[in-house]
N, C-alpha and C. Protein backbone atom coordinates (compact mmCIF):
# COMPACT_ATOMS: atom_id res chain seq x y z
N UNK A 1 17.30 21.07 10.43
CA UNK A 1 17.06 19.77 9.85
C UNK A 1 18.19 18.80 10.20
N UNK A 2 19.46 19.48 10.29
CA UNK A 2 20.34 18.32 10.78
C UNK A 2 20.28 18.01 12.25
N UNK A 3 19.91 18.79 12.69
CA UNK A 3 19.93 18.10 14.16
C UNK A 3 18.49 17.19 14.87
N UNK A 4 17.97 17.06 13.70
CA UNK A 4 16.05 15.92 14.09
C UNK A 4 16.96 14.93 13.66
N UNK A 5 16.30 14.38 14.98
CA UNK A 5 16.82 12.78 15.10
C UNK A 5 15.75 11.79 15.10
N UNK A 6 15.75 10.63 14.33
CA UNK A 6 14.41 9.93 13.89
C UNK A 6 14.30 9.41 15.40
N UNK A 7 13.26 9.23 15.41
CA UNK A 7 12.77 8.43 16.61
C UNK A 7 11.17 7.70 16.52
N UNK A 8 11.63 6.15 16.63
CA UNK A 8 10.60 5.37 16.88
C UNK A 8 10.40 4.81 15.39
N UNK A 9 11.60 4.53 15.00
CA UNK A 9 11.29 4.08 13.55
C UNK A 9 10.91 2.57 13.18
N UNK A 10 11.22 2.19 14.57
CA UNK A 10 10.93 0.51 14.44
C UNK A 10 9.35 0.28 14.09
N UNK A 11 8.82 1.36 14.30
CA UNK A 11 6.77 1.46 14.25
C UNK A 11 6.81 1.30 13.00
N UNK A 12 7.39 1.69 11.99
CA UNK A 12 7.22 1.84 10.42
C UNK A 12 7.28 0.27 10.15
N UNK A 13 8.47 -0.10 10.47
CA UNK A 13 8.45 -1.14 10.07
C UNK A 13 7.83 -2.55 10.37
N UNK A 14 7.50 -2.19 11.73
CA UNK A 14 6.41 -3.56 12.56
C UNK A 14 5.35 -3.02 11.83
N UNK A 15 4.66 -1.62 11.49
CA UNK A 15 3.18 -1.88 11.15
C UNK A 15 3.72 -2.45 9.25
N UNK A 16 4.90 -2.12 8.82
CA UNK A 16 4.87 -3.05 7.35
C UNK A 16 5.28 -4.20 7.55
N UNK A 17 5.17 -5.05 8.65
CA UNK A 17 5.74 -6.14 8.76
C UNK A 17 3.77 -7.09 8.82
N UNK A 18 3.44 -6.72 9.71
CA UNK A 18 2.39 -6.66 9.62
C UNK A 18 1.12 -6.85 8.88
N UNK A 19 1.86 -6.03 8.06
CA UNK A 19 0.74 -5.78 6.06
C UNK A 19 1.22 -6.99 5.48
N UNK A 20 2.84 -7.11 6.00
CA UNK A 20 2.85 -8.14 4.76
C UNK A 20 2.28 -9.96 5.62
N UNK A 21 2.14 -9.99 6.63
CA UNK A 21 1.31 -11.12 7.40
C UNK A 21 0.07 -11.16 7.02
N UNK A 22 -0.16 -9.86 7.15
CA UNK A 22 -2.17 -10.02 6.66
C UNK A 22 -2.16 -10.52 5.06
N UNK A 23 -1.10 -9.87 4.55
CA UNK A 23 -1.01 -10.25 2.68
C UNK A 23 -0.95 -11.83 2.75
N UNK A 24 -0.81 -12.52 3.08
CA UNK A 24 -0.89 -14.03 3.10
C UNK A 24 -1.53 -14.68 4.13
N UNK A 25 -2.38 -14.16 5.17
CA UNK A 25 -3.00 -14.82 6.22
C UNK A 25 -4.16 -15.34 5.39
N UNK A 26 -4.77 -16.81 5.86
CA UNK A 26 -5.73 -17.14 5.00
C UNK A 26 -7.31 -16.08 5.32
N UNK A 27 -8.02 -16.32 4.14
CA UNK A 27 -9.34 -15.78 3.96
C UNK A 27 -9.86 -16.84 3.83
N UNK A 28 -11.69 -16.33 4.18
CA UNK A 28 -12.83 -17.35 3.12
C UNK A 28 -12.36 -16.84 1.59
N UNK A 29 -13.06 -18.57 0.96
CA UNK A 29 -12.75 -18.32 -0.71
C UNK A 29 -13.39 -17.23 -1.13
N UNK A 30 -14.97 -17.16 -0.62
CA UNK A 30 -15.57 -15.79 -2.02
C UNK A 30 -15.07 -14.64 -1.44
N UNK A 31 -13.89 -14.23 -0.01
CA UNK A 31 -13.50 -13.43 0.24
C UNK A 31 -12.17 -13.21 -0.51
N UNK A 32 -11.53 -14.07 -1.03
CA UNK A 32 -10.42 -13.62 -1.71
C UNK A 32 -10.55 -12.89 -2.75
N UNK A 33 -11.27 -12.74 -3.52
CA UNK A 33 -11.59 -11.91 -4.49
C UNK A 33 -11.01 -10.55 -4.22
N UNK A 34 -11.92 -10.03 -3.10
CA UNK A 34 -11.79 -8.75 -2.88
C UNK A 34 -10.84 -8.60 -1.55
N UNK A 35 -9.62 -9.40 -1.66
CA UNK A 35 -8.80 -9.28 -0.50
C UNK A 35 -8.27 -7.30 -0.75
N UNK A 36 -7.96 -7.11 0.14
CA UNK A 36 -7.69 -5.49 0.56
C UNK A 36 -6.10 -5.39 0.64
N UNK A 37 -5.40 -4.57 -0.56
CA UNK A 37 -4.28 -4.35 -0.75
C UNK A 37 -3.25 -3.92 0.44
N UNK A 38 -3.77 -4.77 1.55
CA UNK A 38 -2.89 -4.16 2.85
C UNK A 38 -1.62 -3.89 2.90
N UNK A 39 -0.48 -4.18 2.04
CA UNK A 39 0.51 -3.89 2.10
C UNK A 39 0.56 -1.99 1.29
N UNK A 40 0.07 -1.97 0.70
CA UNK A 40 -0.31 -0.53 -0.31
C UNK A 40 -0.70 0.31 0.91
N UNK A 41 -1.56 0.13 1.00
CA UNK A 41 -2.70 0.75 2.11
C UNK A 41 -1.14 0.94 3.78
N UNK A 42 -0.98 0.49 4.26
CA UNK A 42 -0.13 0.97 5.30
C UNK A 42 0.95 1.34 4.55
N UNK A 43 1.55 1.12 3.63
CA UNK A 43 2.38 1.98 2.75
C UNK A 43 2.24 3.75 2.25
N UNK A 44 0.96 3.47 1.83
CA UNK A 44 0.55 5.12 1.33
C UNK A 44 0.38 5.72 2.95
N UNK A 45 0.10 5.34 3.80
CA UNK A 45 -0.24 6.47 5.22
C UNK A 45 1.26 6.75 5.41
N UNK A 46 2.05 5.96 5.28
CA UNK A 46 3.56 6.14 5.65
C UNK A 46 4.24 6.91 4.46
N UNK A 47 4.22 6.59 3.21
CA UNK A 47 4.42 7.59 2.34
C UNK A 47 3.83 9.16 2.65
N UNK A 48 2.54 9.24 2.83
CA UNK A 48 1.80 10.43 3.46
C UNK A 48 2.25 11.35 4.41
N UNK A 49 2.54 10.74 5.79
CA UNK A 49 2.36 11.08 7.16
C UNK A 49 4.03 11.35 6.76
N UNK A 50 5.15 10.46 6.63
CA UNK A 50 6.45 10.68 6.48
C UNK A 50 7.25 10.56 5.25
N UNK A 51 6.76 11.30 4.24
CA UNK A 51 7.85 11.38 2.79
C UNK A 51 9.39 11.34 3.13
N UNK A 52 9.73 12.18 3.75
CA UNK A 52 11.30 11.98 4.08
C UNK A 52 11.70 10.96 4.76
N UNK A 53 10.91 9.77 5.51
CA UNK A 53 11.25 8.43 5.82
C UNK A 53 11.15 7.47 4.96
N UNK A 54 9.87 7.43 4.51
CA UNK A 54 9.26 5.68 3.86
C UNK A 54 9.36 6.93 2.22
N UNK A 55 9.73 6.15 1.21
CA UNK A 55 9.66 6.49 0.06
C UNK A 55 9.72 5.30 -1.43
N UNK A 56 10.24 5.22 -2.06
CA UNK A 56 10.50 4.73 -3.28
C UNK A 56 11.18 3.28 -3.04
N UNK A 57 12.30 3.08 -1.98
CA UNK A 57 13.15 2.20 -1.90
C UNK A 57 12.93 1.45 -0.75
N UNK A 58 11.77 2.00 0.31
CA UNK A 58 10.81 1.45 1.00
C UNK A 58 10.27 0.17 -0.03
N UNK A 59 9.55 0.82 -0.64
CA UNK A 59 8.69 0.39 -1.50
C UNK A 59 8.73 -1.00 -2.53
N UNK A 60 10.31 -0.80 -3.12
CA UNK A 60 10.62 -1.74 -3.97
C UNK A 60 10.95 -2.71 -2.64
N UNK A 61 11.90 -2.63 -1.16
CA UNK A 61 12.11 -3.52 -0.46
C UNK A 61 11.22 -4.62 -0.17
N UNK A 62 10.00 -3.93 -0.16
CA UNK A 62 8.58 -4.21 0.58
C UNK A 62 8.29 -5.15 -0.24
N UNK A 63 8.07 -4.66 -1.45
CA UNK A 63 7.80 -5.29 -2.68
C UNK A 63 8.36 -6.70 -3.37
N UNK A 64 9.88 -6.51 -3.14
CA UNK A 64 10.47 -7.66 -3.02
C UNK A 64 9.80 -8.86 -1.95
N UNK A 65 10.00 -8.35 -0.85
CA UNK A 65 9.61 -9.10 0.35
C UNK A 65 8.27 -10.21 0.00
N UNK A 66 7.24 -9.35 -0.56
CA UNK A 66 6.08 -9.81 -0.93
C UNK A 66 6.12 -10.57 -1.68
N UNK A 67 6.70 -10.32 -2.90
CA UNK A 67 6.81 -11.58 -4.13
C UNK A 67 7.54 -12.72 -3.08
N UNK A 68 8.40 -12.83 -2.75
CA UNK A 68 8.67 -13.87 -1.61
C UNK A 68 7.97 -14.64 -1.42
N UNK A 69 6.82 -13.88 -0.35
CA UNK A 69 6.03 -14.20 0.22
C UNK A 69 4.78 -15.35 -0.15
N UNK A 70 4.34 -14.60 -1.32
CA UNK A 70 3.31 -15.05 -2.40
C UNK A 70 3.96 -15.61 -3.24
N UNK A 71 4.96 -15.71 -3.42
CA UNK A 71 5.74 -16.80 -4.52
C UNK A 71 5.48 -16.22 -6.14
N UNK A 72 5.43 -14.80 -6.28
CA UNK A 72 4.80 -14.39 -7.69
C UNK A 72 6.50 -14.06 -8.19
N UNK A 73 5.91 -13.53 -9.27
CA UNK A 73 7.26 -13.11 -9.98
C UNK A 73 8.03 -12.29 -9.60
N UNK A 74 9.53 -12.61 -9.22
CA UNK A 74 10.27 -11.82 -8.69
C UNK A 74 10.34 -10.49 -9.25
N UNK A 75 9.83 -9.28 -8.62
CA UNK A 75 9.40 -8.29 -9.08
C UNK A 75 8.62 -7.55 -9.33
N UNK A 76 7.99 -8.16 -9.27
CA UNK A 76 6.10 -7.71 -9.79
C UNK A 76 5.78 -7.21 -8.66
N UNK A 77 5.55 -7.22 -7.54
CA UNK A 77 4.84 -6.59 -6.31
C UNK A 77 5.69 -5.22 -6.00
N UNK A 78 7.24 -5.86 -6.44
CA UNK A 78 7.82 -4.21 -6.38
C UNK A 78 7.68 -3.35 -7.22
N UNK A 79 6.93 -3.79 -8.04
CA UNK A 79 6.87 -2.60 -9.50
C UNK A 79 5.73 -2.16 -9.08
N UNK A 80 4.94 -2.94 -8.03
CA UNK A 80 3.58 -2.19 -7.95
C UNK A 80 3.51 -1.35 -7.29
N UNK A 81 3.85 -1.62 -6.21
CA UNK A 81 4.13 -0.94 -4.81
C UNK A 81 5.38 0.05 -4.90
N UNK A 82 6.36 0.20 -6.11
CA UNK A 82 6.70 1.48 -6.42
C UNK A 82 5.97 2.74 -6.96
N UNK A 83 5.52 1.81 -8.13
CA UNK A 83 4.06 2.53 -8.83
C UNK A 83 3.00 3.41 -7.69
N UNK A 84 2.87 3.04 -7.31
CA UNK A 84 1.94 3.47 -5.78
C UNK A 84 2.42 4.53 -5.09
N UNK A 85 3.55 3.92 -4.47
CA UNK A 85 4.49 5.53 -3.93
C UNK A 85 4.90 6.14 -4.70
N UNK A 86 5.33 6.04 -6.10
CA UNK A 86 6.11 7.14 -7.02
C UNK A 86 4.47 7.62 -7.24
N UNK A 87 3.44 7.44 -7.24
CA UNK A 87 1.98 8.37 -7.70
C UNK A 87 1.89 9.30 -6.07
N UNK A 88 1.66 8.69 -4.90
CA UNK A 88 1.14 8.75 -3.80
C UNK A 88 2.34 9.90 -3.42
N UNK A 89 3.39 9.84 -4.02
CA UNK A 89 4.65 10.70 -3.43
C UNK A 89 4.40 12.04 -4.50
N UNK A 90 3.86 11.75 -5.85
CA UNK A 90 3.56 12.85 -6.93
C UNK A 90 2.13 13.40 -6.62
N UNK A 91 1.38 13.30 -5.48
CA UNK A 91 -0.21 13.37 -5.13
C UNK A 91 0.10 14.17 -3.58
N UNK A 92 1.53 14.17 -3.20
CA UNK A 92 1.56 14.34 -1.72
C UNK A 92 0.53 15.39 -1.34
N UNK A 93 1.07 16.57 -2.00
CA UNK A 93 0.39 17.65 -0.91
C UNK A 93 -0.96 17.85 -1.36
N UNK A 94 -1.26 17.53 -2.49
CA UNK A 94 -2.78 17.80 -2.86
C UNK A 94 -3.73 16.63 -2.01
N UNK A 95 -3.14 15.41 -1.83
CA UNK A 95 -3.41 14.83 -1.28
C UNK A 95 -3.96 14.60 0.49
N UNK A 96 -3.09 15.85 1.29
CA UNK A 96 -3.09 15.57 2.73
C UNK A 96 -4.03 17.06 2.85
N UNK A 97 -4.33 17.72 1.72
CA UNK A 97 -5.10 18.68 2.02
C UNK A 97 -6.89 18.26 1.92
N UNK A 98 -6.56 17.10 1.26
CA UNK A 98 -8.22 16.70 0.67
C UNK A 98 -8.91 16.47 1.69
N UNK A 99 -10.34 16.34 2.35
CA UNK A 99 -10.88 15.49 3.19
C UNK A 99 -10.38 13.81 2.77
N UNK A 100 -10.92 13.19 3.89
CA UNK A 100 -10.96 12.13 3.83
C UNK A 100 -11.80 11.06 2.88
N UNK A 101 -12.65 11.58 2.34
CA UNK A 101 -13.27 10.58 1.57
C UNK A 101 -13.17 10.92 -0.41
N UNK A 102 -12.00 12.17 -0.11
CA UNK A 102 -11.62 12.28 -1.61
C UNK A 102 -9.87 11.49 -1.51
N UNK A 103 -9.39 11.67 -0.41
CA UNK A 103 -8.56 10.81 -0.14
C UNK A 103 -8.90 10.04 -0.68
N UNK A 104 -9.94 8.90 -0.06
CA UNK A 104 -10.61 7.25 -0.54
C UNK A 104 -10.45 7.74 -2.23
N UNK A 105 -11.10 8.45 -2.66
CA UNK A 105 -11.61 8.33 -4.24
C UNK A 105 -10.00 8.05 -5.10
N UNK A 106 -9.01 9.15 -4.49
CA UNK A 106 -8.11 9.46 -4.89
C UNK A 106 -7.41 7.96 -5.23
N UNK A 107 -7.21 7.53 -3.98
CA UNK A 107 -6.81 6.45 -3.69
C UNK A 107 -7.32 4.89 -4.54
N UNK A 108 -8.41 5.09 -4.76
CA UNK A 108 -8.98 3.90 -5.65
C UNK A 108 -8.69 3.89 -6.80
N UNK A 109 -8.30 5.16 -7.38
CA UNK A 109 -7.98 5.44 -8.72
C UNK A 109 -6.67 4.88 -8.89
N UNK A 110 -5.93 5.39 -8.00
CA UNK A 110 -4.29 4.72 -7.83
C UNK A 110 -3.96 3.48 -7.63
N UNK A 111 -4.91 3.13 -6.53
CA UNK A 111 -4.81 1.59 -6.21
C UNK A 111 -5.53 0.60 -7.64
N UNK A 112 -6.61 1.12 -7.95
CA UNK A 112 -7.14 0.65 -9.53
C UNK A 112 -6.12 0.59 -10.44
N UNK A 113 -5.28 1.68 -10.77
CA UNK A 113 -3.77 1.91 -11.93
C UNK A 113 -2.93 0.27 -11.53
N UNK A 114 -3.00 0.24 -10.14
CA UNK A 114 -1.55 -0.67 -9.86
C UNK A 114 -2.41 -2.12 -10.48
N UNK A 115 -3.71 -2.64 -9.94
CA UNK A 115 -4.33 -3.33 -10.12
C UNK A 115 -4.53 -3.57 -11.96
N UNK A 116 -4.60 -2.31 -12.70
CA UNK A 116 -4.38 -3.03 -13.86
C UNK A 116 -3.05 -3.34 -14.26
N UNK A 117 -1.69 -2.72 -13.73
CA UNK A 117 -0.47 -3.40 -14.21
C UNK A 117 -0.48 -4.47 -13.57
N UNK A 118 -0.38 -5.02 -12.60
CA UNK A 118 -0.91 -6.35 -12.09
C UNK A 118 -1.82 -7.16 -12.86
N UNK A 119 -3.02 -6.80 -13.34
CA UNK A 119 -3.44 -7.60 -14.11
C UNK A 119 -2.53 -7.86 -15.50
N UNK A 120 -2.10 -6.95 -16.03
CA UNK A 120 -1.84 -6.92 -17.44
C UNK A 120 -0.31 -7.78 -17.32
N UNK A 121 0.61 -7.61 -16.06
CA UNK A 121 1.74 -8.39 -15.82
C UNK A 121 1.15 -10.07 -15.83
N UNK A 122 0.03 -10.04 -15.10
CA UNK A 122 -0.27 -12.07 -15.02
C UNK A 122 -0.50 -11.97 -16.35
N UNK A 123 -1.72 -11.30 -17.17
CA UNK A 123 -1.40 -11.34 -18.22
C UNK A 123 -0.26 -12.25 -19.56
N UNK A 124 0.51 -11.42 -19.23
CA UNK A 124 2.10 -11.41 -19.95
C UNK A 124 2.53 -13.21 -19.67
N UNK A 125 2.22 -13.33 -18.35
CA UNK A 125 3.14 -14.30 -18.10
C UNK A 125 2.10 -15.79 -17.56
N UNK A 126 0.83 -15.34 -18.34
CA UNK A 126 -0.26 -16.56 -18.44
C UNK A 126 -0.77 -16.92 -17.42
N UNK A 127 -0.90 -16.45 -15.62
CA UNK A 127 -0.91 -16.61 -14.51
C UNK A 127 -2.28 -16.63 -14.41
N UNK A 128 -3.45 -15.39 -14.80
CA UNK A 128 -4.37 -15.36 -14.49
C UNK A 128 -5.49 -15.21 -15.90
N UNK A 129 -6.46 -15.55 -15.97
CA UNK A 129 -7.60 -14.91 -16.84
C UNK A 129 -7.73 -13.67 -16.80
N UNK A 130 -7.95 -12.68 -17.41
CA UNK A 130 -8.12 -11.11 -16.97
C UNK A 130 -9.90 -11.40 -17.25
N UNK A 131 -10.23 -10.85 -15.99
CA UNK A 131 -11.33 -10.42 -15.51
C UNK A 131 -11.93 -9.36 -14.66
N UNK A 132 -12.98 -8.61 -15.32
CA UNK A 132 -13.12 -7.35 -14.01
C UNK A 132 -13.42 -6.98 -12.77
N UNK A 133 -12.89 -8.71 -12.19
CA UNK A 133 -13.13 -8.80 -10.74
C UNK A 133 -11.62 -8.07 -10.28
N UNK A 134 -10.74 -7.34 -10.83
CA UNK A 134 -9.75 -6.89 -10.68
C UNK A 134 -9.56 -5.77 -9.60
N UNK A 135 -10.57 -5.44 -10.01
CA UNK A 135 -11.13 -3.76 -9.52
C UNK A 135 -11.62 -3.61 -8.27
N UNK A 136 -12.11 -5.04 -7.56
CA UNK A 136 -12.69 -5.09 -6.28
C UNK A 136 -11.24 -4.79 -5.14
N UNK A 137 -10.29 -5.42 -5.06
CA UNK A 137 -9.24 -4.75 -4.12
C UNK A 137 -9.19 -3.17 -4.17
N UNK A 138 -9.15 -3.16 -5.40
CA UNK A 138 -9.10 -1.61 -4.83
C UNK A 138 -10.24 -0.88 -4.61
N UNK A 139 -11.38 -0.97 -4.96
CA UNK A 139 -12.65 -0.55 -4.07
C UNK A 139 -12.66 -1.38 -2.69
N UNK A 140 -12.31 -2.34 -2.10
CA UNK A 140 -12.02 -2.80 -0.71
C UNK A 140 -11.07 -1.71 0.15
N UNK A 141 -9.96 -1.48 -0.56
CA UNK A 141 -9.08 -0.57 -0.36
C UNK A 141 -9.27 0.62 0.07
N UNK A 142 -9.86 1.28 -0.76
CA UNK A 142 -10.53 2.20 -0.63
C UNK A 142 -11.86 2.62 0.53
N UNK A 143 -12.41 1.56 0.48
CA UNK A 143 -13.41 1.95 1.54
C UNK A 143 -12.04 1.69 3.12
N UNK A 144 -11.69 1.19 2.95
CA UNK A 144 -10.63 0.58 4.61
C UNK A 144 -10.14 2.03 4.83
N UNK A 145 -9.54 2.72 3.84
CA UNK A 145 -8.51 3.78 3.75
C UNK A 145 -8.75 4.76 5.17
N UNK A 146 -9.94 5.19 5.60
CA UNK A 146 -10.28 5.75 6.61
C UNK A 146 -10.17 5.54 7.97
N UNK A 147 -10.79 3.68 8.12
CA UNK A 147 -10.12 3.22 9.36
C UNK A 147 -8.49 3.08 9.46
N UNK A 148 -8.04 2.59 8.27
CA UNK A 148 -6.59 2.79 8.39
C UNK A 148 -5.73 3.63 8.78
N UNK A 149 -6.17 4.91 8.31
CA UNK A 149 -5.55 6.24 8.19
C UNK A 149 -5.83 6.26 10.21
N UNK A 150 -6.81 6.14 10.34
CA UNK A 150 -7.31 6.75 11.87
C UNK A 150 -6.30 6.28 12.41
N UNK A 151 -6.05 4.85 12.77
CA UNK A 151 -5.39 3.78 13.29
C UNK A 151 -3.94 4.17 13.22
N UNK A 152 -3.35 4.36 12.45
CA UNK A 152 -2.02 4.55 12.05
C UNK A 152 -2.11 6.15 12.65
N UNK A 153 -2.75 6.87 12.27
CA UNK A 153 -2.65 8.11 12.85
C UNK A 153 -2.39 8.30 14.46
N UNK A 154 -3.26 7.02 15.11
CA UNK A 154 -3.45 7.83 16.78
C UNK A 154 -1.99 6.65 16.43
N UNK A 155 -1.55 5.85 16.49
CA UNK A 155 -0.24 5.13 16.37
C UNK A 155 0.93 6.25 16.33
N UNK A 156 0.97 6.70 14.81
CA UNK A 156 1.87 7.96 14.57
C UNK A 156 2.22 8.67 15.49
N UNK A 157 0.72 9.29 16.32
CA UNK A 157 0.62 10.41 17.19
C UNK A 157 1.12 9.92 18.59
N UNK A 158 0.72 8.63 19.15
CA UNK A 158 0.94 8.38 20.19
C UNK A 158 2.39 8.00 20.87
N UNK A 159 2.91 7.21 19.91
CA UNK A 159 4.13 6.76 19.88
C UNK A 159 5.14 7.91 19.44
N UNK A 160 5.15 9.43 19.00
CA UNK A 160 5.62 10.20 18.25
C UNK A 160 6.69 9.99 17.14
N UNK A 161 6.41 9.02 15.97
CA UNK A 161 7.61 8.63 14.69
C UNK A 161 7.67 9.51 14.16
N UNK A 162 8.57 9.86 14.07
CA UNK A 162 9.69 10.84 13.00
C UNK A 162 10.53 10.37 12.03
């Protein structure tokens, strides 16, 4: 173990550089609703595929970055997107053993959890109406999870990141 040397780590971070472009690239309006948690979503394959790289402090960075981005409360995207990997990092191995479409299920459930602290945070701080259009990102999410995973996979594979 001491002598693996990372290689190709700049991929981690261009494909989260990435997530967080699509996280603010414009949509149609009745598409925002169900915008697709892309920063989560290339997060969990990288949590997945490399636990001993992308982890917890990934996560809050990312997270930071995002509230930035979106101008939300400093914090809030990192509490989510910790939330996510501290589950997705407690799900690891049961997780990479599942097929793929209990993956998805798995995943909606988790991505649903972050989506209600998110709701319940605007909540708190008067931002949004709570409504159960909440739930659609992460059923968006969820259905993507497969092309994602593929994508990032022949990526992973091709480029060899460690």
């Amino acid at each position: 173990m001491v002598g693996v040397r990372s290689r190709n780590g700049w991929v981690i971070w261009l494909t989260l550089a990435f997530a967080l472009l699509l996280s603010v690239a414009p949509m149609l309006e009745f598409m925002q609703v169900g915008r697709p948690l892309c920063v989560a979503l290339i997060l969990t394959y990288w949590v997945l595929a490399l636990p001993h790289r992308v982890g917890l402090t990934t996560a809050w960075v990312l997270g930071l970055a995002q509230d930035v981005l979106l101008g939300t409360l400093l914090g809030q995207n990192a509490l989510i997107l910790t939330l996510i990997t501290f589950l997705v990092l407690s799900l690891h191995q049961r997780l990479r053993m599942f097929p793929m479409w209990q993956q998805s299920m798995v995943l909606m459930v988790v991505f649903g959890l972050a989506q209600l602290v998110q709701l319940w945070l605007n909540a708190l701080t008067g931002s949004r109406p709570p409504t159960l259009a909440f739930v659609l990102p992460a059923l968006v999410s969820a259905l993507l999870w497969p092309w994602i995973c593929v994508i990032l996979r022949g990526l992973h594979l091709r480029l060899n990141v460690n």
